[in-house]
Protein backbone atom coordinates (compact mmCIF):
# COMPACT_ATOMS: atom_id res chain seq x y z
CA UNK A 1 0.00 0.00 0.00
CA UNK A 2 1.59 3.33 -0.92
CA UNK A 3 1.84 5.92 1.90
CA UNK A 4 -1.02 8.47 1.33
CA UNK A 5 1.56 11.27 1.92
CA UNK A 6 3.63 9.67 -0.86
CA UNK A 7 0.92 9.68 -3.21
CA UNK A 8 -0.01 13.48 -2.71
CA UNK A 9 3.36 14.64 -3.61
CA UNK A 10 3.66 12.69 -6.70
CA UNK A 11 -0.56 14.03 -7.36
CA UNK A 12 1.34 17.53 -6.91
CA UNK A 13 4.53 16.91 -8.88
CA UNK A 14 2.25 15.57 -11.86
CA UNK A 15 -0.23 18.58 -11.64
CA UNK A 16 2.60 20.94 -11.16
CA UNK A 17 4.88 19.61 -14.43
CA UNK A 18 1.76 19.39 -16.72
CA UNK A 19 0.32 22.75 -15.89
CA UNK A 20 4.10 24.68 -15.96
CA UNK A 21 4.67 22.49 -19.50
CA UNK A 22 1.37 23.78 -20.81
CA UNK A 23 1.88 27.50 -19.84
CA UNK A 24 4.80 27.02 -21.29
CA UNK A 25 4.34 26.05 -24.37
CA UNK A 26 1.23 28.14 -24.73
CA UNK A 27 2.92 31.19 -23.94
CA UNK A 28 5.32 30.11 -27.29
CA UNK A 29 2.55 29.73 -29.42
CA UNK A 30 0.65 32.61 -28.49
CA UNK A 31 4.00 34.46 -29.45
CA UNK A 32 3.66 32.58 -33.01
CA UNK A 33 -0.07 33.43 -33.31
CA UNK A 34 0.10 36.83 -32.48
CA UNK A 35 3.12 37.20 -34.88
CA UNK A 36 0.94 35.68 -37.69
CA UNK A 37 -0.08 38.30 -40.54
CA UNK A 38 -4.00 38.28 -40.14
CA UNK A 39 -4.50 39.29 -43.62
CA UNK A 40 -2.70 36.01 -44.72
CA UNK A 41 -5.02 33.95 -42.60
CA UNK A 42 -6.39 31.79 -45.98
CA UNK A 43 -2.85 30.83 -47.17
CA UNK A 44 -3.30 27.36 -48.07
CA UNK A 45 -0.11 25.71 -49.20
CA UNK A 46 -1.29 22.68 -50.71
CA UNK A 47 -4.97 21.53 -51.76
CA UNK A 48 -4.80 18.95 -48.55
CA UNK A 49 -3.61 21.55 -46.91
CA UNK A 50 -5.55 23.27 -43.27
CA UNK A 51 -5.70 27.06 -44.01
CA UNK A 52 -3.47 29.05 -41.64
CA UNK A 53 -6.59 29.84 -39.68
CA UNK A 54 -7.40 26.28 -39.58
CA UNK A 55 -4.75 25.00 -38.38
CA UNK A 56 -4.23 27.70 -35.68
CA UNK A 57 -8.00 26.64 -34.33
CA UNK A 58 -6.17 23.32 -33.64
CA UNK A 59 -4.13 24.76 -30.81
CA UNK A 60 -7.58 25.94 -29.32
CA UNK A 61 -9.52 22.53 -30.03
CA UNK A 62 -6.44 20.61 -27.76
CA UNK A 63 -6.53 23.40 -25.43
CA UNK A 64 -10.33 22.14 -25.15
CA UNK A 65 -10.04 18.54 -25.29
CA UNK A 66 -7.17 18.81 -22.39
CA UNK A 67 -9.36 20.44 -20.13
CA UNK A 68 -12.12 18.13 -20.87
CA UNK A 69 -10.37 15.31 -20.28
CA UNK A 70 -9.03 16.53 -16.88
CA UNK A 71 -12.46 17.50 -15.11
CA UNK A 72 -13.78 14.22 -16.91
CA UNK A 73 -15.93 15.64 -19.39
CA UNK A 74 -14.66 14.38 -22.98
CA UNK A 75 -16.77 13.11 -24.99
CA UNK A 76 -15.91 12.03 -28.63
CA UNK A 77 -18.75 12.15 -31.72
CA UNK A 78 -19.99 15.28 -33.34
CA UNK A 79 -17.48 16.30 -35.68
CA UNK A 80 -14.73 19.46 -34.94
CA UNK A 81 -16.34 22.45 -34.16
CA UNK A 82 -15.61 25.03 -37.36
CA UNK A 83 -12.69 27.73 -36.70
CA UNK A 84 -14.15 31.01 -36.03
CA UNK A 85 -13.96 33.14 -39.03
CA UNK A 86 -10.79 35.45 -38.01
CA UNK A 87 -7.63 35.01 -36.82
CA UNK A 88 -7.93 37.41 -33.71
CA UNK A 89 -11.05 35.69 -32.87
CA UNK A 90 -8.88 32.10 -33.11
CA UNK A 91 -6.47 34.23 -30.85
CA UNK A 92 -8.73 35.22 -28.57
CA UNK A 93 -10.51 31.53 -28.17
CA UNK A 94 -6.70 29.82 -27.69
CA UNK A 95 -6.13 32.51 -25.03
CA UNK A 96 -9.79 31.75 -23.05
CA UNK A 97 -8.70 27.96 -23.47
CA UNK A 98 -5.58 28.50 -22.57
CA UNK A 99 -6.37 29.96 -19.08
CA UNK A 100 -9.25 27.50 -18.87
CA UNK A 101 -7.14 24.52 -19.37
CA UNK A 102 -4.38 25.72 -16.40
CA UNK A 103 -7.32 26.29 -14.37
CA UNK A 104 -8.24 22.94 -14.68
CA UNK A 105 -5.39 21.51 -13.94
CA UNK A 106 -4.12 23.08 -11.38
CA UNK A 107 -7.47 22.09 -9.57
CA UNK A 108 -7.45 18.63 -10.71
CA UNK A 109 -8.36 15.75 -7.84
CA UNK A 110 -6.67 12.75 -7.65
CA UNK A 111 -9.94 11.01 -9.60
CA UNK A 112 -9.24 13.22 -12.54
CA UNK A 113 -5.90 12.62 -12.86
CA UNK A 114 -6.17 8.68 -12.06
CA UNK A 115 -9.16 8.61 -14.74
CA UNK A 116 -8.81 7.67 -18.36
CA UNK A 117 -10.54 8.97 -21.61
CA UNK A 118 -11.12 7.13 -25.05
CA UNK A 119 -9.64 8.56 -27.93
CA UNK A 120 -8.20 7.61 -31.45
CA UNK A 121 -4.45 5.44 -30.84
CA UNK A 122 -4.52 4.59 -34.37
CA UNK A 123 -6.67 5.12 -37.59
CA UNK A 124 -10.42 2.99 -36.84
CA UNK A 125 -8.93 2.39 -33.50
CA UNK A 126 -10.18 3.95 -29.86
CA UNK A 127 -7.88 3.15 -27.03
CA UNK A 128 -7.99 3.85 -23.28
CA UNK A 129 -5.27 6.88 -22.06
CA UNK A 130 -4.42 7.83 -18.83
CA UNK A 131 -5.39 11.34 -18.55
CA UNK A 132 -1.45 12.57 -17.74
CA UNK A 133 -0.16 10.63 -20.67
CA UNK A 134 -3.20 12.11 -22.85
CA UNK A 135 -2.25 15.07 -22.04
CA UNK A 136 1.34 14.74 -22.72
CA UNK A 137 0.26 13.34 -26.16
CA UNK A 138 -2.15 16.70 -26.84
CA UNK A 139 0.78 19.06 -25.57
CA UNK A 140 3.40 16.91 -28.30
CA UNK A 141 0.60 17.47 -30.87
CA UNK A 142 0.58 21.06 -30.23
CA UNK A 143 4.02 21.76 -30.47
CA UNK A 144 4.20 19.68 -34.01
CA UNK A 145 1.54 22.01 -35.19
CA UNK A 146 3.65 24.88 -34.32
CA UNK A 147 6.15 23.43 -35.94
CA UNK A 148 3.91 23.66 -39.11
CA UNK A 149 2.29 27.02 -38.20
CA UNK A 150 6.00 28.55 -37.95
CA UNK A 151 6.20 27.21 -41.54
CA UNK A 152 3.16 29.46 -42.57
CA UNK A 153 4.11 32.49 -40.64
CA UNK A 154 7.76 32.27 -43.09
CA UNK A 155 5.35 31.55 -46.21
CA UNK A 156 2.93 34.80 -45.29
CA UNK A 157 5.73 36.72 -44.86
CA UNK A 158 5.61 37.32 -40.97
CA UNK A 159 8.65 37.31 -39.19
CA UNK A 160 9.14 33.64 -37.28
CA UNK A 161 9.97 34.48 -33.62
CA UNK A 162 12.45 32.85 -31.02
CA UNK A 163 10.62 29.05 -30.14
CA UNK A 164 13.75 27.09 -29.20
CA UNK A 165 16.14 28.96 -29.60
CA UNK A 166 17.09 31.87 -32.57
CA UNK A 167 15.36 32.49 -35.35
CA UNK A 168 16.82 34.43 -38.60
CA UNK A 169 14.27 37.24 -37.21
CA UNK A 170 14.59 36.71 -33.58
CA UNK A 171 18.85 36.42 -33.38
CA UNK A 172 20.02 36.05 -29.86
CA UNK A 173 23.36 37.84 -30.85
């Protein structure tokens, strides 16, 4: 049997690493949002292709699904809600969800971070995920995305900041 006083400090340690990793990395794609040229908002490089609005309403959708999952809530069906029709208002939903999500984690009970969700592991295929490692999976899928959306910003003609480290518009020296 684990010690109960164990088991609160790794509950904290778990809350505490996913909520500082999603500020985090929030607060780095905000940057590449907000650096985005809204008049460019359509570019679509390739037919398959998510326009640049699109794709920036996925950061908002995982925001969403993350804090679903944590206070238990997520339910799959229905389709993906459309992007809203501008950028800013994209912006201004991944900034709501944003602060939603932390405050859902930060609150999270033991339950909610014990419980599991169902959700896609491979194509046909629902799986059961812990709700940390879910979360961890969302967060990776978010940062990919960026990945992409940095590509988009450099294709617009916005100026790609700092992510990782220097960018040819953000030098460090």
């Amino acid at each position: 049997m684990t010690d109960p006083a164990v088991q609160e400090r790794e509950l904290d340690r778990v809350r505490r690493e996913l909520a500082n990793a999603w500020e985090r990395e929030g607060e780095t794609t905000l940057k590449l949002l907000r650096a985005y040229p809204a008049e460019q908002s359509e570019l679509r490089p390739h037919a398959l292709s998510k326009t640049a609005r699109e794709l920036a309403w996925m950061f908002t959708l995982e925001q969403t699904l993350a804090a679903a999952a944590v206070r238990g809530e997520m339910k799959l069906g229905g389709g993906v809600p459309p992007a809203p029709a501008t950028l800013e208002e994209v912006i201004a939903a991944f900034e709501r969800g944003r602060e939603d999500l932390l405050r859902s984690l930060r609150g999270a009970s033991e339950e909610q971070l014990e419980g599991k969700v169902s959700f896609p592991t491979a194509p046909k295929t629902i799986g059961e995920w812990p709700v940390p490692e879910f979360l961890w999976f969302l967060l990776h899928d978010q940062i990919h995305h960026r990945g992409q959306f940095s590509i988009y910003l450099r294709m617009a003609g916005g100026k790609v900041p700092s992510i990782y480290g220097p960018s040819a518009d953000e030098p460090w020296f």
